[in-house]
C-alpha atoms as a PDB file:
ATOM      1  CA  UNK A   1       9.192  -1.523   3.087  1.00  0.00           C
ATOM      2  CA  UNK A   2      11.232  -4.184   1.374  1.00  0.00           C
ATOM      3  CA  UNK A   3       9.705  -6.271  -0.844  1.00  0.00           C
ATOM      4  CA  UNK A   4      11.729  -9.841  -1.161  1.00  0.00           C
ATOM      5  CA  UNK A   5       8.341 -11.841  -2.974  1.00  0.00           C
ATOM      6  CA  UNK A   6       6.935  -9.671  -5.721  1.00  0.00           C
ATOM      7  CA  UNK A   7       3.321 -11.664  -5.734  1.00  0.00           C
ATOM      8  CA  UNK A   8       2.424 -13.095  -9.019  1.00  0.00           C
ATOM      9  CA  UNK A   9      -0.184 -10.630  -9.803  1.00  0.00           C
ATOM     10  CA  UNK A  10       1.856  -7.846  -8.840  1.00  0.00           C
ATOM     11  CA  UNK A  11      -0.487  -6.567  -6.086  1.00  0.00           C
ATOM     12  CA  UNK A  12       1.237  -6.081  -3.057  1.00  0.00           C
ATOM     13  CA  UNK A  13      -1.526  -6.318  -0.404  1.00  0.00           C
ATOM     14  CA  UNK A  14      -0.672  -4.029   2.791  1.00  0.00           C
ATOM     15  CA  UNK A  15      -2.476  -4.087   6.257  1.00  0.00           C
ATOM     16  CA  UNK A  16      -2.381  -0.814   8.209  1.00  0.00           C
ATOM     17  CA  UNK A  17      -3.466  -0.180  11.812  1.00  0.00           C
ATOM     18  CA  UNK A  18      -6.892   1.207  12.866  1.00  0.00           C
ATOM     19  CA  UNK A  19      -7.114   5.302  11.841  1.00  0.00           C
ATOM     20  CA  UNK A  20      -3.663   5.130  10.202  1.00  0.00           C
ATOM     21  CA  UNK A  21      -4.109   5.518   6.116  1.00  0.00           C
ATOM     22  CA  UNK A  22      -1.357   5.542   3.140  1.00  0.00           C
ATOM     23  CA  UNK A  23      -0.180   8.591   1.767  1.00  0.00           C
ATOM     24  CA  UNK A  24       2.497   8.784  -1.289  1.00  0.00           C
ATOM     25  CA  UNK A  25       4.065   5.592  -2.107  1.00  0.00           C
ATOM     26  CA  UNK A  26       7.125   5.675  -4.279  1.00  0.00           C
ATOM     27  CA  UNK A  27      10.045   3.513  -5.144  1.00  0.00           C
ATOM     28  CA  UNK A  28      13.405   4.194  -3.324  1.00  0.00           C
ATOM     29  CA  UNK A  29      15.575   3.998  -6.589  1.00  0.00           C
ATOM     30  CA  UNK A  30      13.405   6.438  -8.522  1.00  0.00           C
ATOM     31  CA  UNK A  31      11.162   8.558  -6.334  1.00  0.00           C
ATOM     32  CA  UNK A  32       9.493   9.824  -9.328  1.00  0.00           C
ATOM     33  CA  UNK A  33       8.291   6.563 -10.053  1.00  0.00           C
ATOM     34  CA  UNK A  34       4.676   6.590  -7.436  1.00  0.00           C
ATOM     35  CA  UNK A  35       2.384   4.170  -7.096  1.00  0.00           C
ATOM     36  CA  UNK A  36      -1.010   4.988  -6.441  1.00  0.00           C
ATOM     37  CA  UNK A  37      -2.699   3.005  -3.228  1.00  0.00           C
ATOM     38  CA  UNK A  38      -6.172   1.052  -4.142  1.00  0.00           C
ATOM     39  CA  UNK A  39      -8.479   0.756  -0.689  1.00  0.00           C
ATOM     40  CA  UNK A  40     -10.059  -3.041  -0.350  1.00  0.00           C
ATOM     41  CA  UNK A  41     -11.394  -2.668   3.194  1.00  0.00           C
ATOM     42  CA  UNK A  42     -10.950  -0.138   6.001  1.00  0.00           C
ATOM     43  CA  UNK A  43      -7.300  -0.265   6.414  1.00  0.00           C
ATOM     44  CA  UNK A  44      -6.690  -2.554   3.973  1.00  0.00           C
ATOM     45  CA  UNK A  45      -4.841  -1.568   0.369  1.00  0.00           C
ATOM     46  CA  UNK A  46      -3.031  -2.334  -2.601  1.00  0.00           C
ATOM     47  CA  UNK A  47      -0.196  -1.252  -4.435  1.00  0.00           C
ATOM     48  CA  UNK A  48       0.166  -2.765  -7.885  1.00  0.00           C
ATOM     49  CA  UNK A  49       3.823  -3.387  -8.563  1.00  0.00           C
ATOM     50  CA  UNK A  50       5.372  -3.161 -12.317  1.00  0.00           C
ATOM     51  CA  UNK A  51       5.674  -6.562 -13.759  1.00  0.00           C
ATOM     52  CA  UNK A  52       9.567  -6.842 -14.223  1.00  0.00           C
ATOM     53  CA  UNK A  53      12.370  -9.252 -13.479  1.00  0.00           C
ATOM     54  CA  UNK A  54      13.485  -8.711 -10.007  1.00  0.00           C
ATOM     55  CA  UNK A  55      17.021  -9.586  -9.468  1.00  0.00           C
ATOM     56  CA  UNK A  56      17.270  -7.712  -5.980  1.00  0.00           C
ATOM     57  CA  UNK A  57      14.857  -7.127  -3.445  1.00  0.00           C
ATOM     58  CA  UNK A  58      12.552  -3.897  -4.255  1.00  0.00           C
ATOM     59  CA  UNK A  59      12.356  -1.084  -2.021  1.00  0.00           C
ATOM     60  CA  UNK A  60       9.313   1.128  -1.590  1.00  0.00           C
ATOM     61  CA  UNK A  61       8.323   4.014   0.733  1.00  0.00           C
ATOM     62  CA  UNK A  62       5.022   4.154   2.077  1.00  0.00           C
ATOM     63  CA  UNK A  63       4.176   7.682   3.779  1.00  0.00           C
ATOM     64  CA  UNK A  64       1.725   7.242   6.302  1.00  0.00           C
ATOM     65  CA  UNK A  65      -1.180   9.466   7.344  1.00  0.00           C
ATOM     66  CA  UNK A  66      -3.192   9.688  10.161  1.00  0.00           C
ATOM     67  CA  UNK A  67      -7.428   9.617   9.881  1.00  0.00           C
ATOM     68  CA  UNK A  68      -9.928  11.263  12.265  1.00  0.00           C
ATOM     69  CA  UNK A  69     -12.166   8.384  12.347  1.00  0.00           C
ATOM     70  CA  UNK A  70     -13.342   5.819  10.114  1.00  0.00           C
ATOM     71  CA  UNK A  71     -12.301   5.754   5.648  1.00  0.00           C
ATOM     72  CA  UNK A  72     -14.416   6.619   3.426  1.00  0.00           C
ATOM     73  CA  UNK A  73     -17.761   4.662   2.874  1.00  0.00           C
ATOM     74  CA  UNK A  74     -16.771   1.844   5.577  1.00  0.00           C
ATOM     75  CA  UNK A  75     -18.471   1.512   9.122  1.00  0.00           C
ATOM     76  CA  UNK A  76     -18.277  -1.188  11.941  1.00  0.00           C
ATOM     77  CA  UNK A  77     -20.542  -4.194  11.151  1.00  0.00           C
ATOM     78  CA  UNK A  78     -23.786  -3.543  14.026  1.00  0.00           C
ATOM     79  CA  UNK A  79     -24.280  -6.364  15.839  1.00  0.00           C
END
């Protein structure tokens, strides 16, 4: 994923499709440098990007993984 607009807050907010989850997210210039995904909402996260100058677009690869069902503590609003 290339990031051109580092938001101001530095959480990048990334929507995944249903029963597909994020794995190991690392920068593409240093893989040693991870970031650790933080679940909002069912297939929902962020990634909280280092507050730095950017002077070229950042580069970060997300490793997906696929779910059996539902994440976590989440279930379908009954209606």
């Amino acid at each position: 994923m290339v990031v051109f607009n580092r938001p101001i807050n530095g959480a990048l907010r990334i929507k995944t499709p249903s029963k597909i989850s994020l794995g190991k997210v690392y920068d593409l210039n240093n893989p040693k440098k991870t970031y650790t995904p933080e679940e909002i909402h069912r297939n929902e996260y962020f990634i909280h990007l280092d507050k730095e100058d950017l002077t070229a677009p950042k580069v970060i690869v997300i490793k997906h993984l696929r779910t059996g069902g539902e994440t976590k503590g989440y279930e379908k609003a009954k209606t």
